[in-house]
N, C-alpha and C. Protein backbone atom coordinates (compact mmCIF):
# COMPACT_ATOMS: atom_id res chain seq x y z
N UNK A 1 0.82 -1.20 0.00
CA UNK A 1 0.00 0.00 0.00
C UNK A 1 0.87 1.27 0.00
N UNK A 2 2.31 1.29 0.64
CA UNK A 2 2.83 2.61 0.71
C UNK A 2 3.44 2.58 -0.80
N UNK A 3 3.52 1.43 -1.55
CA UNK A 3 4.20 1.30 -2.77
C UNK A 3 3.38 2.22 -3.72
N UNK A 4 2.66 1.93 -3.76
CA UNK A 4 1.32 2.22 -4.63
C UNK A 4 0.91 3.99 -4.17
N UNK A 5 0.92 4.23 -2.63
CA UNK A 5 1.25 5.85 -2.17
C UNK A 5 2.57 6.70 -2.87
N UNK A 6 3.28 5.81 -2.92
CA UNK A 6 4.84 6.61 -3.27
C UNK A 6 4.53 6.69 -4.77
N UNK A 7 3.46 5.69 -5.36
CA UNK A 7 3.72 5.65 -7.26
C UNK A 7 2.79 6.81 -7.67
N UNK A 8 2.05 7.14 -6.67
CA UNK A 8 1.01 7.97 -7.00
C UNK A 8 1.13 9.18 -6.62
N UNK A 9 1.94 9.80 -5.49
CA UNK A 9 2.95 10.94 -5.46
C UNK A 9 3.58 11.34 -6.55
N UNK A 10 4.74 10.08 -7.09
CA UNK A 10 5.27 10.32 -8.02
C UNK A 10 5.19 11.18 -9.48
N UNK A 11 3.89 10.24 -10.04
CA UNK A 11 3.30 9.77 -11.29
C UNK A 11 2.44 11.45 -10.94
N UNK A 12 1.95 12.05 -9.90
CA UNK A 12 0.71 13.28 -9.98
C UNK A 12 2.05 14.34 -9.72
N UNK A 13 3.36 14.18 -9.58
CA UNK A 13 3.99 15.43 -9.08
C UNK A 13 5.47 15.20 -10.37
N UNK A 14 5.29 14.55 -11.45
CA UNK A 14 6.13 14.25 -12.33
C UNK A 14 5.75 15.64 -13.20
N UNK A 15 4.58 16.23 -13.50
CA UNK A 15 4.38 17.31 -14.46
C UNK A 15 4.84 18.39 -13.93
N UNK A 16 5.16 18.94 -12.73
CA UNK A 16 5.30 20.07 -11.38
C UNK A 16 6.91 19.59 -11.85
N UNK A 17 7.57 18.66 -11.41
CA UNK A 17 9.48 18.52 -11.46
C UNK A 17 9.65 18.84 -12.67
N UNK A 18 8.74 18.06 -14.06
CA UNK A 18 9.29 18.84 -15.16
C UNK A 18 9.49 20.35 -15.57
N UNK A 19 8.07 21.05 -14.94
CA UNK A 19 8.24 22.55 -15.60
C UNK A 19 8.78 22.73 -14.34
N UNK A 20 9.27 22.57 -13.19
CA UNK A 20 10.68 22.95 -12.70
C UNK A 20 12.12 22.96 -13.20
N UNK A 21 12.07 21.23 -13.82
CA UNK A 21 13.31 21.56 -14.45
C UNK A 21 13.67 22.37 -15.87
N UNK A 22 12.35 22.50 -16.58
CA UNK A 22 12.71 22.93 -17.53
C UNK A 22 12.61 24.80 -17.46
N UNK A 23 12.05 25.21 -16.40
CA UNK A 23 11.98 26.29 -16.24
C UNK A 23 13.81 26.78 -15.74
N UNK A 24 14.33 25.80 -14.68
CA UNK A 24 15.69 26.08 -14.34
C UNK A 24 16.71 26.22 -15.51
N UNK A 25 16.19 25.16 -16.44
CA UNK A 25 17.03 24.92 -17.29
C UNK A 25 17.03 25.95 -18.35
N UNK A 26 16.30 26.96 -18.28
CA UNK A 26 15.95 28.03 -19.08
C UNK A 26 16.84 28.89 -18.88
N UNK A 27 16.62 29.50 -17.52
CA UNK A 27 17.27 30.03 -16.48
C UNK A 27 18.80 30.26 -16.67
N UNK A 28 19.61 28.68 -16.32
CA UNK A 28 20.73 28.65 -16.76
C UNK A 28 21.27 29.08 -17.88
N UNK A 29 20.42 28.84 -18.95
CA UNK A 29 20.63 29.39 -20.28
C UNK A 29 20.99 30.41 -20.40
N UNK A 30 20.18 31.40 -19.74
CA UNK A 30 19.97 32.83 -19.66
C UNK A 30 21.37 33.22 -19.42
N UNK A 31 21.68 33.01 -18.22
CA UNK A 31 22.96 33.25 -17.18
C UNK A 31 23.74 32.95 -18.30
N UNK A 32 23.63 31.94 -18.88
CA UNK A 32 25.35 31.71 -19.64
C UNK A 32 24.81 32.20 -20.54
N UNK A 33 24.43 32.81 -21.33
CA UNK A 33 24.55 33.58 -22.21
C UNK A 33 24.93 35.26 -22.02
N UNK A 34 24.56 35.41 -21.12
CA UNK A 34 25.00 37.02 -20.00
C UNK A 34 26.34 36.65 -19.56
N UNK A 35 27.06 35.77 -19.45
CA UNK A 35 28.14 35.69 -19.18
C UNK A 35 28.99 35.62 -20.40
N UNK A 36 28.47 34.95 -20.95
CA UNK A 36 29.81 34.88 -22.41
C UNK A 36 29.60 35.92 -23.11
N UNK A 37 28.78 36.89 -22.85
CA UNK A 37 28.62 38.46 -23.90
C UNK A 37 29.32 39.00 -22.71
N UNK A 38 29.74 38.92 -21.82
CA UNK A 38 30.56 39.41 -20.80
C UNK A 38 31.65 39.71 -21.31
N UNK A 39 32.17 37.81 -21.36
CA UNK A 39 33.13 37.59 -21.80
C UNK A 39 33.94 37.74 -23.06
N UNK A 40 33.11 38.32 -23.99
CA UNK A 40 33.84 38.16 -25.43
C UNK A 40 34.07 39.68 -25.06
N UNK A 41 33.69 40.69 -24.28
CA UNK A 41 33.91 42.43 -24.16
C UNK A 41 35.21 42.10 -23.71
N UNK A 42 36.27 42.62 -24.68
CA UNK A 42 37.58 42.62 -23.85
C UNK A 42 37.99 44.01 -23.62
N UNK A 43 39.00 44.80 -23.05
CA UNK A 43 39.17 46.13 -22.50
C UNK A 43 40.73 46.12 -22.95
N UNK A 44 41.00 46.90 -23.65
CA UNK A 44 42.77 47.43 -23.83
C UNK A 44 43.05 48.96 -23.69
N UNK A 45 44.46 48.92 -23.11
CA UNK A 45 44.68 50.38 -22.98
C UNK A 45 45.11 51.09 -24.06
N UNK A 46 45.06 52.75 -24.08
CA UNK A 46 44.77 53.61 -25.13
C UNK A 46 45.86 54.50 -24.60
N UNK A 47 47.46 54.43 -25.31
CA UNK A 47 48.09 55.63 -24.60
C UNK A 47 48.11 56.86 -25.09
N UNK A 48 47.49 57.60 -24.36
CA UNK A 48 47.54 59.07 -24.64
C UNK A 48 48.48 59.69 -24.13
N UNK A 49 49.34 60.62 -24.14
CA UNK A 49 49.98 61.41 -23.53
C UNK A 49 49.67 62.58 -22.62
N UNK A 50 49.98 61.99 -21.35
CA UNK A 50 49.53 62.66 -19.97
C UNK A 50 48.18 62.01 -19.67
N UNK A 51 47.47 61.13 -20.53
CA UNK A 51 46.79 60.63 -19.64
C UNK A 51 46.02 58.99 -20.17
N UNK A 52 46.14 58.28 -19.30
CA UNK A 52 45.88 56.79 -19.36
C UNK A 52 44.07 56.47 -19.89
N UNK A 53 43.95 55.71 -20.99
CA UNK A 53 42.69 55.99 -21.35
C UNK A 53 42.38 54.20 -21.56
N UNK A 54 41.18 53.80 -20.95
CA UNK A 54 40.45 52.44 -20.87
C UNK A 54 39.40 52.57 -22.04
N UNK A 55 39.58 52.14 -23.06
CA UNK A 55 38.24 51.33 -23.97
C UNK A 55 38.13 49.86 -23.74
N UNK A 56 36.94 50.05 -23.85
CA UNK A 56 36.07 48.90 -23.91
C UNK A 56 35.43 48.27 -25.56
N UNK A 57 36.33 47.42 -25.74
CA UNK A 57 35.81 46.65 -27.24
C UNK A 57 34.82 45.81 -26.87
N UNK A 58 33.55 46.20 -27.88
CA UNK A 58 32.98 44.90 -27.32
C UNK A 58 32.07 43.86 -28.75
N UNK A 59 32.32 43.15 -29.11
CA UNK A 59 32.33 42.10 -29.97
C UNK A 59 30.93 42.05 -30.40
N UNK A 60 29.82 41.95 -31.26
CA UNK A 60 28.59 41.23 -31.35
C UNK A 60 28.11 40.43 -32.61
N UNK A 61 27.65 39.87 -32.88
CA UNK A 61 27.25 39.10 -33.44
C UNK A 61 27.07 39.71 -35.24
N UNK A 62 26.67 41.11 -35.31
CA UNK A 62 26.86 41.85 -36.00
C UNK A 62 27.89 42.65 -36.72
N UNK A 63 28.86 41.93 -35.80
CA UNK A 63 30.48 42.44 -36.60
C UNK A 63 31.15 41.77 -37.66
């Protein structure tokens, strides 16, 4: 009887874990994609005289 309790937990809470996982798994997506447009922005220095100058290159898909 608890077999048959645990299959039926399972089997009614299997649709709830999926759009959990697939909602996380979205999620993650997201994040690594915000990170590797992070990552492809690289920064080099610009010497000017008398004064130190930071650009920011930043790469897109459109280049």
């Amino acid at each position: 009887m608890l077999a048959l309790a645990v299959g039926v937990v399972v089997v009614a809470s299997y649709p709830v874990l999926s759009l959990v996982a697939a909602t996380a798994l979205v999620g993650l997506v997201a994040v690594a994609r915000v990170l590797v447009a992070r990552i492809e922005r690289s920064s080099m220095k610009v010497s000017v005289p008398g004064f130190p100058v930071e650009v920011t290159v930043a790469r897109t898909t459109r280049d």
